[in-house]
Protein backbone atom coordinates (compact mmCIF):
# COMPACT_ATOMS: atom_id res chain seq x y z
CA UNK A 1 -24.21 109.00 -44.37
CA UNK A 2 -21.75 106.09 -43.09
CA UNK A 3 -20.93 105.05 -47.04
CA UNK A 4 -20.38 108.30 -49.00
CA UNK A 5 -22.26 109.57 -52.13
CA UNK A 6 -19.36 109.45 -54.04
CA UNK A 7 -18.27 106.50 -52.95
CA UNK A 8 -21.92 104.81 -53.53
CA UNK A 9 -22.27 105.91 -57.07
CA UNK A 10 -18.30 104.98 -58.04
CA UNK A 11 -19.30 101.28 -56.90
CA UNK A 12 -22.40 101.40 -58.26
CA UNK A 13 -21.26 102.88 -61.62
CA UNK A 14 -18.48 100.15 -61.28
CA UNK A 15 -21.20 97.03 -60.81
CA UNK A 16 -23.23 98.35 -63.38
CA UNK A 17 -20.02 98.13 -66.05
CA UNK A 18 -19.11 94.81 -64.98
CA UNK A 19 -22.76 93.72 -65.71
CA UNK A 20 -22.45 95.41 -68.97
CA UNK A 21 -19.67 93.38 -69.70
CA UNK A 22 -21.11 90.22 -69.05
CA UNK A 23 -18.67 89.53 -66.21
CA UNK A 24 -20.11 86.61 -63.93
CA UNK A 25 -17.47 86.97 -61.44
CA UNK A 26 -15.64 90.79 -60.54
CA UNK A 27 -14.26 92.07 -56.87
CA UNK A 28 -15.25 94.60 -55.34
CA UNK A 29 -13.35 95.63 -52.34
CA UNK A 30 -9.41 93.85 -52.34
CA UNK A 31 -8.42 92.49 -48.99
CA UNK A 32 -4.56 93.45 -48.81
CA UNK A 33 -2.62 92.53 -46.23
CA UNK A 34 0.95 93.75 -46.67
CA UNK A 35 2.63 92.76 -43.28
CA UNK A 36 0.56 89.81 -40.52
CA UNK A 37 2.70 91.12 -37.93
CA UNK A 38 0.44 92.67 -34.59
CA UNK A 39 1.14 94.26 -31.70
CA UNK A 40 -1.96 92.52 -29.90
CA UNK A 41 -2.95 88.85 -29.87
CA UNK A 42 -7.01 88.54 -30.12
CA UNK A 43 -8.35 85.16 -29.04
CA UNK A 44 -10.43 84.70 -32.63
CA UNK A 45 -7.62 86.11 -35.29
CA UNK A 46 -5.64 83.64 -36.59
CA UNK A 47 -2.79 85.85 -38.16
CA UNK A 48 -0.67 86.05 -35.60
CA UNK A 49 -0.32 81.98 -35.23
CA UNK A 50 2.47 82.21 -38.20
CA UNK A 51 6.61 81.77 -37.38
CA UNK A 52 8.62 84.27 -36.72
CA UNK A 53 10.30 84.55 -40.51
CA UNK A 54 7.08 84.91 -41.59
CA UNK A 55 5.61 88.02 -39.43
CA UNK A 56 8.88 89.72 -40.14
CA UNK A 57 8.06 90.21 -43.82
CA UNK A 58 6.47 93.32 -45.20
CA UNK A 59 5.01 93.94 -48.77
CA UNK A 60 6.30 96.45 -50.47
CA UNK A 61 4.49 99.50 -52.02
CA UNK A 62 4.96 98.27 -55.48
CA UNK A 63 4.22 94.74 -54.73
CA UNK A 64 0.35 96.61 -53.06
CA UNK A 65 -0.05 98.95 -55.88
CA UNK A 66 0.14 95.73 -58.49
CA UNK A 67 -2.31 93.80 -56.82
CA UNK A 68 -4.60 96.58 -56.89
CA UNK A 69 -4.27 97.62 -60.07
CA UNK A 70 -4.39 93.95 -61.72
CA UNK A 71 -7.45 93.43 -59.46
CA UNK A 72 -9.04 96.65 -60.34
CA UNK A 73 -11.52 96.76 -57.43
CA UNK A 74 -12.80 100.12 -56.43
CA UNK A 75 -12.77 99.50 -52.98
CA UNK A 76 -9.17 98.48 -50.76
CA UNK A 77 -9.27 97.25 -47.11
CA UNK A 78 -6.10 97.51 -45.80
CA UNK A 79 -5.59 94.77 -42.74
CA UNK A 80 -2.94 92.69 -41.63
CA UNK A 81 -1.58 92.27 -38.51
CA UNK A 82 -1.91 95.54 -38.00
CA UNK A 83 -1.10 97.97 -40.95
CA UNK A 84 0.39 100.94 -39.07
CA UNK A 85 3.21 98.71 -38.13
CA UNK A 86 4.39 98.65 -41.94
CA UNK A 87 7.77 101.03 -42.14
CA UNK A 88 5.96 102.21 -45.70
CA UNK A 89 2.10 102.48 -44.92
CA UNK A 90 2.03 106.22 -45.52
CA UNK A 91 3.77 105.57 -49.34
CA UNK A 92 1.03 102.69 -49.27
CA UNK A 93 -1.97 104.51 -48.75
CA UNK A 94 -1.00 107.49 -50.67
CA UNK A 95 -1.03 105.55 -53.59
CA UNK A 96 -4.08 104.18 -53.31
CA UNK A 97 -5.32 107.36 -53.00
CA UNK A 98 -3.66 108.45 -55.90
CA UNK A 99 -5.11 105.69 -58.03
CA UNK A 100 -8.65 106.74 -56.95
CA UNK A 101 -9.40 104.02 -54.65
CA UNK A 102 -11.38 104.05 -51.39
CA UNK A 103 -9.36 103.17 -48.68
CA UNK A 104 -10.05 101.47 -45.21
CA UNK A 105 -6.71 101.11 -43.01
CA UNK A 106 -7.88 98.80 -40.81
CA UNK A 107 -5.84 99.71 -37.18
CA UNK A 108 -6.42 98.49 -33.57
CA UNK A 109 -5.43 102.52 -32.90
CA UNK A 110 -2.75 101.69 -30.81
CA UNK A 111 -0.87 103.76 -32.73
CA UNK A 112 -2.86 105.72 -34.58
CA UNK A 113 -2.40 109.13 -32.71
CA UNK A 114 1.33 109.40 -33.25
CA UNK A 115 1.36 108.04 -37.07
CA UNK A 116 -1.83 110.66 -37.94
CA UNK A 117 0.83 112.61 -39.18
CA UNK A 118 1.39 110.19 -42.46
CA UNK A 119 -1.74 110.82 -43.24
CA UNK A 120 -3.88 113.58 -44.72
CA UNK A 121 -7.57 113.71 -44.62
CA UNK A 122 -8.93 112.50 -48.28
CA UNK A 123 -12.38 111.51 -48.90
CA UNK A 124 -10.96 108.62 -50.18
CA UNK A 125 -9.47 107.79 -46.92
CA UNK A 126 -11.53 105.93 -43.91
CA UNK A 127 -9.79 104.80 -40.84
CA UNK A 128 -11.40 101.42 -39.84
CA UNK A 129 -10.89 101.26 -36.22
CA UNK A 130 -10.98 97.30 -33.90
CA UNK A 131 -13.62 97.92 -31.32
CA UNK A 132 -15.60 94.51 -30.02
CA UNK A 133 -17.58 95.94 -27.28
CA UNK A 134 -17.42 98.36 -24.44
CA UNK A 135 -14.11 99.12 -22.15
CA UNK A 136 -14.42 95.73 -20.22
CA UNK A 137 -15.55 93.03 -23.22
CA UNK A 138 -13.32 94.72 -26.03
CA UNK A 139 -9.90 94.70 -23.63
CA UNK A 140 -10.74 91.09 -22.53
CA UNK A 141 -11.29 90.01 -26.59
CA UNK A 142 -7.80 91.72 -27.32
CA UNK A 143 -6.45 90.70 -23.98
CA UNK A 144 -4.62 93.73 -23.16
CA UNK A 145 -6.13 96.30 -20.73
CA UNK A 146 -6.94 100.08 -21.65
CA UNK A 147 -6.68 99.12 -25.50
CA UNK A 148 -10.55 100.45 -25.45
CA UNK A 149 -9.52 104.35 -23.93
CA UNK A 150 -6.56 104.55 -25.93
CA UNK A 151 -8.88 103.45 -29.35
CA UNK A 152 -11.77 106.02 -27.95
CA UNK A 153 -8.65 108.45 -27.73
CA UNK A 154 -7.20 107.82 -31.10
CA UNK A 155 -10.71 108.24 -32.40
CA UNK A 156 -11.19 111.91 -30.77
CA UNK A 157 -7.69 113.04 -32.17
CA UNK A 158 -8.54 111.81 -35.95
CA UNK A 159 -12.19 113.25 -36.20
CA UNK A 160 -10.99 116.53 -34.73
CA UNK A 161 -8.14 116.08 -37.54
CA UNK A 162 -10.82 116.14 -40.24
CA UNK A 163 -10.58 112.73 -41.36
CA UNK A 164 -12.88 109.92 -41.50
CA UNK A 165 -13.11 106.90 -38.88
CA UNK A 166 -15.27 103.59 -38.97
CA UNK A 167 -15.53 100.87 -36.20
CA UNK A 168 -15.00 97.13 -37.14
CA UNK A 169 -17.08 95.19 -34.63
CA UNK A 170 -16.71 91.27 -34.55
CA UNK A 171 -19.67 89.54 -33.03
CA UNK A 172 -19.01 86.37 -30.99
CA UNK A 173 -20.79 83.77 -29.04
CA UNK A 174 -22.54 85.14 -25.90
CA UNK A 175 -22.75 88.74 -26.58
CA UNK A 176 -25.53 90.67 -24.94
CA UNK A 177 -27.22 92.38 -27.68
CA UNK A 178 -28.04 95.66 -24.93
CA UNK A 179 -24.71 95.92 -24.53
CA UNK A 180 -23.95 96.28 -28.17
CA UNK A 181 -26.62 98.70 -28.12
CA UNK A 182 -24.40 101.06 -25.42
CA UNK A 183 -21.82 100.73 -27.88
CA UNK A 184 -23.63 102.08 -31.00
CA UNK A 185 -25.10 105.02 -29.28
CA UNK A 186 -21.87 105.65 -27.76
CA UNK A 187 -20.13 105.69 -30.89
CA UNK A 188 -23.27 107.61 -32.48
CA UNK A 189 -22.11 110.30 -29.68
CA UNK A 190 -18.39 109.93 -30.36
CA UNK A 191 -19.31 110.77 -34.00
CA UNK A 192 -18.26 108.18 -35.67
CA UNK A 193 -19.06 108.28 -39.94
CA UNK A 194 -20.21 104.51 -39.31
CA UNK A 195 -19.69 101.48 -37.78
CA UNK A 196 -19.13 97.36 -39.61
CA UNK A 197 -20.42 94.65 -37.63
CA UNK A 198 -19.86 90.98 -38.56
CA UNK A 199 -20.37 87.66 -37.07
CA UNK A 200 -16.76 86.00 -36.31
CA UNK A 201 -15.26 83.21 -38.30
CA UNK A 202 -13.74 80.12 -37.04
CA UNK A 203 -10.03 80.10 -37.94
CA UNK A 204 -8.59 76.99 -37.92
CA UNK A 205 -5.48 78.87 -35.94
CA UNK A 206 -7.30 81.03 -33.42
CA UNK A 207 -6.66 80.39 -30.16
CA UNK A 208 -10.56 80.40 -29.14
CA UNK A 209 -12.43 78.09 -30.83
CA UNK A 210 -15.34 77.92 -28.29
CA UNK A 211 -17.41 81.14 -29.00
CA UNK A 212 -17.51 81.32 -32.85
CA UNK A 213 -21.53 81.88 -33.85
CA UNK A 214 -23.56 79.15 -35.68
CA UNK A 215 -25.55 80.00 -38.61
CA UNK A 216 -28.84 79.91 -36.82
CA UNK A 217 -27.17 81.52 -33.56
CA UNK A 218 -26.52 84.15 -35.72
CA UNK A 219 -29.73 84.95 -37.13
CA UNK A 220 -31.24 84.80 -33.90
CA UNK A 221 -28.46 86.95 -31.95
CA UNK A 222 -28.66 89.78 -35.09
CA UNK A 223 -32.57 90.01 -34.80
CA UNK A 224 -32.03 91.20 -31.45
CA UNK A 225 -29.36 93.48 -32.13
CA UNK A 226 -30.85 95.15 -34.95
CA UNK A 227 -34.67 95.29 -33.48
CA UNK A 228 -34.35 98.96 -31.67
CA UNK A 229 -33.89 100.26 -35.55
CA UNK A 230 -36.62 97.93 -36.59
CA UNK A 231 -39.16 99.78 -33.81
CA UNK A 232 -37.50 103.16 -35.49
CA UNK A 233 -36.69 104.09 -31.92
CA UNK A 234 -33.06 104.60 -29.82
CA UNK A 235 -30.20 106.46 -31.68
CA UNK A 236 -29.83 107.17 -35.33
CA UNK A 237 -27.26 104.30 -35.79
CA UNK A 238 -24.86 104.66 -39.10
CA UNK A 239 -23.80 100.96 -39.80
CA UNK A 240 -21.32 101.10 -43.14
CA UNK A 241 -22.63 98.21 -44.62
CA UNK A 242 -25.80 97.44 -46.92
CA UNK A 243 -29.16 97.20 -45.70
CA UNK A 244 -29.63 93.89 -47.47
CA UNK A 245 -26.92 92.54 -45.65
CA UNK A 246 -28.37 93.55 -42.36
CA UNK A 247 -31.34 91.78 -43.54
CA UNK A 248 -29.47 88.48 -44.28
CA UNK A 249 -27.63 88.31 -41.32
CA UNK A 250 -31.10 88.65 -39.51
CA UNK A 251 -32.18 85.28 -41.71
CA UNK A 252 -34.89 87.65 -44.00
CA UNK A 253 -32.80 87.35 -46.92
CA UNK A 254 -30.77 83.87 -47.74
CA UNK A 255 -27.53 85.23 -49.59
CA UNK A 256 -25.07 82.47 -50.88
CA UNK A 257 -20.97 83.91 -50.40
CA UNK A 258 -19.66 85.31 -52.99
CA UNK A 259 -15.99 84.70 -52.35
CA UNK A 260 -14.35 86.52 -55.36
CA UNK A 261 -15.93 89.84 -54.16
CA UNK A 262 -13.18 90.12 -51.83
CA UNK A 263 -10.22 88.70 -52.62
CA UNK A 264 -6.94 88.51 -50.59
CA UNK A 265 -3.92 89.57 -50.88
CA UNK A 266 -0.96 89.26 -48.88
CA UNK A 267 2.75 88.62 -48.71
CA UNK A 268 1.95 84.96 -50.41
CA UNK A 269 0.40 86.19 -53.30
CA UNK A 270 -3.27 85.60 -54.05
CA UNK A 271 -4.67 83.65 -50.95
CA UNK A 272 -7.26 80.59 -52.09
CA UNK A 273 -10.69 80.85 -52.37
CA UNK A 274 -10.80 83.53 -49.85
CA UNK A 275 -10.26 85.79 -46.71
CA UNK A 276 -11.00 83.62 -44.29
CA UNK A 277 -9.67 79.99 -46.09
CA UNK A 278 -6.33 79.07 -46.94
CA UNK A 279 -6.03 76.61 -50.24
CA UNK A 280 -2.88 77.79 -50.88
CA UNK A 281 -2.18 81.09 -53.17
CA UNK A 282 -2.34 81.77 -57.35
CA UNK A 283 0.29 84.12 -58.89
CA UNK A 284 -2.18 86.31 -60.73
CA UNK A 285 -5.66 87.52 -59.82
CA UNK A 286 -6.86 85.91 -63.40
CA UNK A 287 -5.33 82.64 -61.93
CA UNK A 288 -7.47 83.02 -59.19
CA UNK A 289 -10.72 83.46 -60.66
CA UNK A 290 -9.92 80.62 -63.39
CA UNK A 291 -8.48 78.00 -61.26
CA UNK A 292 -10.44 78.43 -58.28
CA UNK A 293 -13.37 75.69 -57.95
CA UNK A 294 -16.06 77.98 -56.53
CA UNK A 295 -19.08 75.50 -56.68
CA UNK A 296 -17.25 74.02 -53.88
CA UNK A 297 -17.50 76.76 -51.51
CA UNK A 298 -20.88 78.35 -50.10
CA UNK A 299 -23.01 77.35 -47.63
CA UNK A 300 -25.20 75.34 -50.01
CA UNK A 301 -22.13 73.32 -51.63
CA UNK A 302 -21.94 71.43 -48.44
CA UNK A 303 -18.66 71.88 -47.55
CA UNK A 304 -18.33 72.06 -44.01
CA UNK A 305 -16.53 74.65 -43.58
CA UNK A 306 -18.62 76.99 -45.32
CA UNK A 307 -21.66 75.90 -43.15
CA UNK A 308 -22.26 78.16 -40.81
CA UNK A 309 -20.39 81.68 -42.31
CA UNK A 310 -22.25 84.58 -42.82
CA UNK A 311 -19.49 86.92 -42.81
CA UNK A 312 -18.79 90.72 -44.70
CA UNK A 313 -15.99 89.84 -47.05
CA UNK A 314 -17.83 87.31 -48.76
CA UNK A 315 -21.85 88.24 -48.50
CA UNK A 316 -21.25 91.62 -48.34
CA UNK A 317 -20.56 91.51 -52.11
CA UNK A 318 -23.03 89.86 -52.57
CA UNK A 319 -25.64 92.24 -50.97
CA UNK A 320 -24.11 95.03 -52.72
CA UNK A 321 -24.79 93.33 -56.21
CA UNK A 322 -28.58 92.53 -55.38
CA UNK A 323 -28.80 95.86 -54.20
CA UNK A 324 -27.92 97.49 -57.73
CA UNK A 325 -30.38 94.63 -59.56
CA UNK A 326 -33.02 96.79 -59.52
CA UNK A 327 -34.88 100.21 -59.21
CA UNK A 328 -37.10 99.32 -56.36
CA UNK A 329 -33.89 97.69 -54.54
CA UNK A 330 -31.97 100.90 -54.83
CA UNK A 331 -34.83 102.83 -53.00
CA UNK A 332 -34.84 100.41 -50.52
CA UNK A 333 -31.09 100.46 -49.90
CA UNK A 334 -30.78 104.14 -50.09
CA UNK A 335 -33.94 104.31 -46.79
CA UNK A 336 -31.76 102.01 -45.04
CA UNK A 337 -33.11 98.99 -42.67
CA UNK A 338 -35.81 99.69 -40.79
């Protein structure tokens, strides 16, 4: 199971409470970025594109475990930059754990092997490893050759460590849904607990701006990716993500973003409205949710910018909540798409 049982009914006990409480708007997983500082240069992250001064800085543990515990989401993706790079990431994620959150260090693995050591295996621990295709189209989107065997590599060494490891896949413009195909059974055989796959989104900063997905590109592009599970045929595929998101990037479901489901943090503070846009940043995750205009973001608000994402961090949430609405949406989650 790519999402584990006890992580499935602590979210789901977690949604339930907030709906209790009569809470319209509650995260669920908190973005934190404590450092944007990389070691590779991807042509669609726009992270990297910040001064020097800046991508020296590093949050500190404190600094992380405040933002989680004023955001109180059970759920923490740890990104950056890349995370491993952070002089205190072991104090980092060990507090986390400690606090009873699920954590996903989000790594490109480049240096994964030699830090494993920092780490012990928790079930409240998932690696979240960068892989955008096979060996030739993932070392050509991070533009640094053999950054594929020495992920695969990293991979090997942490599963035969006893901990957990994800893939992150970003889908772009072009891609040949058979050849995302090799790459799920491959994984499937690499034993992998599951794999995240999201359409990319246009930052303003990236250095490609050619071969980000349209809206209806997208639907079109995740029909054929997903249609060997839809013929229940081909490998028994563990994607960590909900079915009814599957289903909405496919165009069966029409989800509107619910940006507060994931909110950022990083070394500014509170990043406005969301991952992926930069309004600038509120001092407190109440300032966030009170100050922040959110009928102006969404596909159907018409801002243009909001057009033509169908990303995780802000439908995922909102897949997650339908998914708990009801008894016979449960059932359906828990079979999986298909």
């Amino acid at each position: 199971m790519a999402v584990t049982l006890r992580q499935a009914m602590k979210v789901g006990a977690y949604v339930f409470k907030q709906k209790l409480k009569g809470k319209r708007r509650y995260p669920l997983v908190l973005m934190l970025e404590p450092l944007f500082r990389c070691n590779l240069a991807c042509v669609g992250c726009g992270k990297i594109q910040y001064p020097s001064e800046i991508l020296k800085k590093s949050m500190s543990p404190d600094e992380a475990f405040r933002a989680v515990e004023e955001c109180g989401a059970p759920v923490v993706s740890i990104a950056g930059g890349e995370p491993l790079l952070h002089p205190e990431i072991g104090e980092i994620v060990k507090g986390m754990i400690e606090r009873k959150k699920f954590v996903y260090l989000c790594s490109n693995a480049i240096l994964l092997e030699k830090n494993l050591d920092q780490f012990e295996p928790s079930p409240y621990l998932t690696f979240n490893i960068h892989l955008d295709g096979m060996r030739e189209r993932h070392d050509k989107l991070v533009d640094r050759a053999g950054t594929f065997d020495i992920a695969v590599s990293a991979i090997k060494e942490a599963k035969n460590r006893g901990f957990r490891v994800n893939t992150n896949t970003t889908v772009f413009d072009g891609e040949d849904p058979k050849e995302l195909h090799e790459m799920f059974d491959f994984l499937t055989e690499l034993g992998v607990d599951g794999m995240t796959i999201s359409p990319g989104y246009s930052y303003a900063w990236a250095p490609d701006q050619e071969h980000f997905l349209k809206r209806e590109q997208t639907k079109a592009l995740f029909r054929e990716v997903f249609a060997p599970l839809r013929a229940r045929r081909g490998k028994k595929w563990q994607f960590n993500q909900s079915p009814f998101y599957l289903r909405f990037l496919m165009g069966e479901i029409d989800y509107e973003c619910t940006p507060w489901g994931c909110p950022n943090y990083n070394i500014f503070g509170w990043q406005k409205p969301c991952y992926l846009l930069n309004e600038g940043y509120a001092k407190t995750f109440n300032e966030l949710l009170e100050v922040t205009e959110w009928e102006n973001y969404g596909h159907k608000s018409g801002n243009p910018r909001c057009r033509d994402c169908m990303v995780h961090c802000g439908h995922e949430p909102t897949a997650v909540i339908d998914a708990t609405s009801s008894l016979k949406n449960m059932i359906a989650s828990v079979r999986g798409l298909g």
